[in-house]
Protein backbone atom coordinates (compact mmCIF):
# COMPACT_ATOMS: atom_id res chain seq x y z
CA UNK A 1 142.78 77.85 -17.16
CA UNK A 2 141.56 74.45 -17.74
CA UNK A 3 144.38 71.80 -19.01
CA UNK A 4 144.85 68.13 -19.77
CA UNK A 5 142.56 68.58 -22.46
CA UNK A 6 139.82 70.23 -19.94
CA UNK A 7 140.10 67.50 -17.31
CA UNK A 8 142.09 69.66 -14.99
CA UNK A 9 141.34 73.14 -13.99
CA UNK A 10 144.30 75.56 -12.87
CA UNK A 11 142.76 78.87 -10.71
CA UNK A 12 146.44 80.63 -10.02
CA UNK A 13 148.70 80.20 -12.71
CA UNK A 14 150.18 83.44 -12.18
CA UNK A 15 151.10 83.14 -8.54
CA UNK A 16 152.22 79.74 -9.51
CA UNK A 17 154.63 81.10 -11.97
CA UNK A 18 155.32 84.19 -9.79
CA UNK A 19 156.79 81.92 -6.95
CA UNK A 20 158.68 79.50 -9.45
CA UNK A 21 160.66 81.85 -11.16
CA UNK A 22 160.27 84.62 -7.93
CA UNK A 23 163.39 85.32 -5.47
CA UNK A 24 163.64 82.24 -2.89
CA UNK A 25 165.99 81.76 0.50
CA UNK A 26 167.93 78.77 0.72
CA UNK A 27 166.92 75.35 0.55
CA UNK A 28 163.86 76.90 -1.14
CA UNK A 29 164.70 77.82 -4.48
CA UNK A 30 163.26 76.03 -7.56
CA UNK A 31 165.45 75.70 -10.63
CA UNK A 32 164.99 78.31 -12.38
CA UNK A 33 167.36 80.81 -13.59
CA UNK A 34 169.90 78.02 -13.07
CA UNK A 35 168.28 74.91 -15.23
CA UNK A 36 167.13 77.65 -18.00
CA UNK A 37 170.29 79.41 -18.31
CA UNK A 38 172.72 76.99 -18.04
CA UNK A 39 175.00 77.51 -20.61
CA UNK A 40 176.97 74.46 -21.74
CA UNK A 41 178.42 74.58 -25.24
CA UNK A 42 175.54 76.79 -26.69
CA UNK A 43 174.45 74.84 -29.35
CA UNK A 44 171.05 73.85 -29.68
CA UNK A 45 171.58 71.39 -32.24
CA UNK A 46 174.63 69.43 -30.27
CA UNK A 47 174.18 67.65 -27.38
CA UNK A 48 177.61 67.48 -25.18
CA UNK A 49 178.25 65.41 -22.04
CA UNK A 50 177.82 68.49 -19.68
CA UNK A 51 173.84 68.66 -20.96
CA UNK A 52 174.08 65.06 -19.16
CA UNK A 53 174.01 66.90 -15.71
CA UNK A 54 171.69 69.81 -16.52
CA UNK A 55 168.78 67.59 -14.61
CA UNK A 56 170.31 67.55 -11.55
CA UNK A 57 169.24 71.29 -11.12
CA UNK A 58 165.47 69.51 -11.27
CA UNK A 59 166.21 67.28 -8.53
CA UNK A 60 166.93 64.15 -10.92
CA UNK A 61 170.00 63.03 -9.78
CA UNK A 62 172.90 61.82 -12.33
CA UNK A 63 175.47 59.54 -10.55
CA UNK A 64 178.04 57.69 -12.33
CA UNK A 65 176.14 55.04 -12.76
CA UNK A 66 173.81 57.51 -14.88
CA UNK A 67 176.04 59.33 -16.28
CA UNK A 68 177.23 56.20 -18.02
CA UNK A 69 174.20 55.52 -19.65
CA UNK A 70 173.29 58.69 -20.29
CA UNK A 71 176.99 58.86 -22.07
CA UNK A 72 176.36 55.58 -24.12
CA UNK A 73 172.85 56.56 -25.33
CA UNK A 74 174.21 60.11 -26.33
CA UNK A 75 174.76 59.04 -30.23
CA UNK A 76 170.64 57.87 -30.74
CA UNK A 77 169.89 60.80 -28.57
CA UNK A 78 171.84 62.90 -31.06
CA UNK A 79 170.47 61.53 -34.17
CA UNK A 80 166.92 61.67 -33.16
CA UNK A 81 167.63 65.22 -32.13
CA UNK A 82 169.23 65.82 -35.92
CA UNK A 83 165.63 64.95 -37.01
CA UNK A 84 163.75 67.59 -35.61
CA UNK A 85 162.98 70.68 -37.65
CA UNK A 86 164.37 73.77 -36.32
CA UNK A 87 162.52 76.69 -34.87
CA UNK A 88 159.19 74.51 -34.26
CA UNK A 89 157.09 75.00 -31.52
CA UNK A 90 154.70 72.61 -30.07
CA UNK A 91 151.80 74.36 -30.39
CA UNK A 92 152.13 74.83 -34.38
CA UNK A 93 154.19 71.27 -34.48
CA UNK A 94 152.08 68.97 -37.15
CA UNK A 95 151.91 65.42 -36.53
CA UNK A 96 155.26 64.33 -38.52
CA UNK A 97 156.97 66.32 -35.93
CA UNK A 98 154.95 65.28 -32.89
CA UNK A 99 155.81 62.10 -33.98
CA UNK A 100 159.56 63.01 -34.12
CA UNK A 101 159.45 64.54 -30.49
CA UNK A 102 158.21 60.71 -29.51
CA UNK A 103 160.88 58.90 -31.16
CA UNK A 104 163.14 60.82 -28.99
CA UNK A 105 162.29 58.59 -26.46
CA UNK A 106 162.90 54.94 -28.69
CA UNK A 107 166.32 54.41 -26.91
CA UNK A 108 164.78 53.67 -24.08
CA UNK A 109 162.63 50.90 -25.69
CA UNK A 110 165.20 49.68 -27.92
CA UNK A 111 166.37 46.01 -26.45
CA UNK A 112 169.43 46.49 -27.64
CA UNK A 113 171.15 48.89 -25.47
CA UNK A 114 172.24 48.06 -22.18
CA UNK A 115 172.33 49.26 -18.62
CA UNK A 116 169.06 51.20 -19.29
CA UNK A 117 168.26 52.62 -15.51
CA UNK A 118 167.11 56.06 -16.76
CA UNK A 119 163.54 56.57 -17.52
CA UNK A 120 161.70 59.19 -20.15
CA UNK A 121 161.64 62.18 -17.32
CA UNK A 122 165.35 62.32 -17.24
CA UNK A 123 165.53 62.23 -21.42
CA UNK A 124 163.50 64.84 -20.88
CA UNK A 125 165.48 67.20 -18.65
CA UNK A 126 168.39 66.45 -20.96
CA UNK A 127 166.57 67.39 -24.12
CA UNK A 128 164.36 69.98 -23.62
CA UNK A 129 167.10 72.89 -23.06
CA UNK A 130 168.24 71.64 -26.93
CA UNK A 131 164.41 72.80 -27.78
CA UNK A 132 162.57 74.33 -25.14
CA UNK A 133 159.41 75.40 -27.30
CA UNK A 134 159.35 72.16 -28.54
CA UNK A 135 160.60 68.85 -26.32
CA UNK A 136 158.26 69.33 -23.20
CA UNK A 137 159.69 68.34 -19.32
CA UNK A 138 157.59 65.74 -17.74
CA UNK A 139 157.94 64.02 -14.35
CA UNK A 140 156.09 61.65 -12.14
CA UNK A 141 153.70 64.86 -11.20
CA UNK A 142 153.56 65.73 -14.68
CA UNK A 143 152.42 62.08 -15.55
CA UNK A 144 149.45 61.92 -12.78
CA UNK A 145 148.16 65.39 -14.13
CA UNK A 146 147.67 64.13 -17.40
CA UNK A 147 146.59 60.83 -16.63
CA UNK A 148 142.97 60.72 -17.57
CA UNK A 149 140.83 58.57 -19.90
CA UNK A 150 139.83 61.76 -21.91
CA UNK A 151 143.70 62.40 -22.01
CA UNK A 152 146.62 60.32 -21.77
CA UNK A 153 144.99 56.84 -20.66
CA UNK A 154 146.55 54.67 -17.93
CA UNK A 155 148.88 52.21 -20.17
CA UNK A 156 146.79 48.97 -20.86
CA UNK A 157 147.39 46.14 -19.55
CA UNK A 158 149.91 44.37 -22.03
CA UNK A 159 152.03 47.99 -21.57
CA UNK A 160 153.01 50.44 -23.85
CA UNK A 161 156.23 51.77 -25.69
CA UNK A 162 158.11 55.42 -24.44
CA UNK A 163 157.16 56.72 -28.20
CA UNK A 164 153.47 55.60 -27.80
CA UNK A 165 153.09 56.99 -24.47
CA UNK A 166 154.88 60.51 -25.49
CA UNK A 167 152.64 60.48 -28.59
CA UNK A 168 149.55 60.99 -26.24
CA UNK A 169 151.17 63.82 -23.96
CA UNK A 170 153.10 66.07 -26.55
CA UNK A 171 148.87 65.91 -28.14
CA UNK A 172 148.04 67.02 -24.74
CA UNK A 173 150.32 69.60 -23.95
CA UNK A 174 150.02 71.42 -28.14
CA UNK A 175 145.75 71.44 -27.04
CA UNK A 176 146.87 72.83 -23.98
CA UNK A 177 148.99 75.55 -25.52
CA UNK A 178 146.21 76.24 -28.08
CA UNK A 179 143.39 76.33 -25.64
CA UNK A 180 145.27 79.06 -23.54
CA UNK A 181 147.57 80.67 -25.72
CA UNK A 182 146.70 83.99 -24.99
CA UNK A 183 146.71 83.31 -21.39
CA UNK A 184 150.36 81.64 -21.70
CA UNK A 185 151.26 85.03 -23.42
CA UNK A 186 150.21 86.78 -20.57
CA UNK A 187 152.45 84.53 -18.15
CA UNK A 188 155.53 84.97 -20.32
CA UNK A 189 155.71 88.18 -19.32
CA UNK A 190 155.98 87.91 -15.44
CA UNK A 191 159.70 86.34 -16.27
CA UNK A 192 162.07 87.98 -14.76
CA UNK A 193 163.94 90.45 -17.10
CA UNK A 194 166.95 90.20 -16.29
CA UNK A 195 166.83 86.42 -15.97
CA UNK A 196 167.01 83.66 -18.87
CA UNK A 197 163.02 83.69 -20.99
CA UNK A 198 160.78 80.97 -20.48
CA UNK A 199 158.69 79.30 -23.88
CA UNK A 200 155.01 78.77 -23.15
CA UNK A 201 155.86 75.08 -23.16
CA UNK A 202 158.17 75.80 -19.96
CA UNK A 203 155.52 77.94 -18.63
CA UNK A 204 153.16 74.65 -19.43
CA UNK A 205 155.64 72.52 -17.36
CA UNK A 206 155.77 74.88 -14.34
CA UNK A 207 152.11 75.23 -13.85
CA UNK A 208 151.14 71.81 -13.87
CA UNK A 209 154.11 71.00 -11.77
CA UNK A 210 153.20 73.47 -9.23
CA UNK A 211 149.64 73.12 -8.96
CA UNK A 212 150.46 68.98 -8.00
CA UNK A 213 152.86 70.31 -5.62
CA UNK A 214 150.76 71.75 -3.61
């Protein structure tokens, strides 16, 4: 499948997925079941402290230190949360609501709040269990993949805001989805049955992730 808007060209998706979400021995497992069905209060509409530690199960550590800030920017987490429809997916998302998904990210800019050592990746881990077919994961890996002049542009020189940045990747990722949907049908069915389902946006987040891994 070709991705990042057709910069990027993906050959084995399906083993990909098949060894992400496959049985793996210890000290080789990748996080899912346990990041996907984590169950803290339930509630994909309220974010509670224990959703503060769900990224450590994708290798993003959460110390105190973290944990404090993650604790004091829960309330504009929250509320930007509050403004996204419900049952949207990215894929059929218009541009009010892509727009939403990158003001989730505006704490992070805002000058205002203080002891800010979290970046947008660990948002992201946070948020995206709250709406997994719409808030996409993203990670230093993730970035690289979809860094491309065609795609999402290396920040210019005089930088670049968290909400304009996620503007140009939650674009990305919805052509993505619509440029392969059928394919990303096709993957959400080598998920484990008896383990937690996976959205195509997951499924989006896996691939790319594992084809820079290698």
């Amino acid at each position: 499948m070709k991705l990042a808007m057709g910069t990027r060209e993906v050959f084995d998706a399906e083993s990909l997925l098949e060894e992400y979400v496959g049985p793996r021995r210890r000290g080789l497992r990748y996080a899912y079941p346990y990041y996907d069905g984590l169950v803290t209060n339930s509630d994909p509409d309220l974010l509670c402290t224990s959703d503060l530690l769900a990224p450590c199960l994708l290798g993003a550590g959460v110390d105190v230190d973290r944990m404090h800030t993650l604790t004091a920017l829960l309330p504009l987490l929250q509320r930007a949360l509050d403004k996204l429809p419900p049952g949207i997916e990215l894929i059929e998302a218009d541009e009010v609501t892509l727009d939403l998904v990158a003001a989730l990210y505006d704490p992070l800019d805002d000058p205002d709040v203080s002891d800010r050592d979290v970046k947008g990746s660990l948002i992201a881990k946070v948020l995206h269990r709250k709406r997994p077919a719409l808030v996409p994961l993203f990670d230093s890996k993730v970035r690289i993949f979809y860094q491309h002049e065609r795609c999402v542009p290396a920040a210019p020189k005089d930088g670049r805001s968290w909400r304009q940045y996620m503007q140009l990747l939650v674009r990305a990722m919805q052509s993505d989805l619509r440029e392969n949907a059928d394919e990303f049908g096709r993957l959400t069915a080598l998920v484990p049955e008896n383990g937690p389902p996976l959205t195509s946006l997951r499924i989006l987040d896996i691939v790319v992730w594992m084809s820079s891994a290698v």
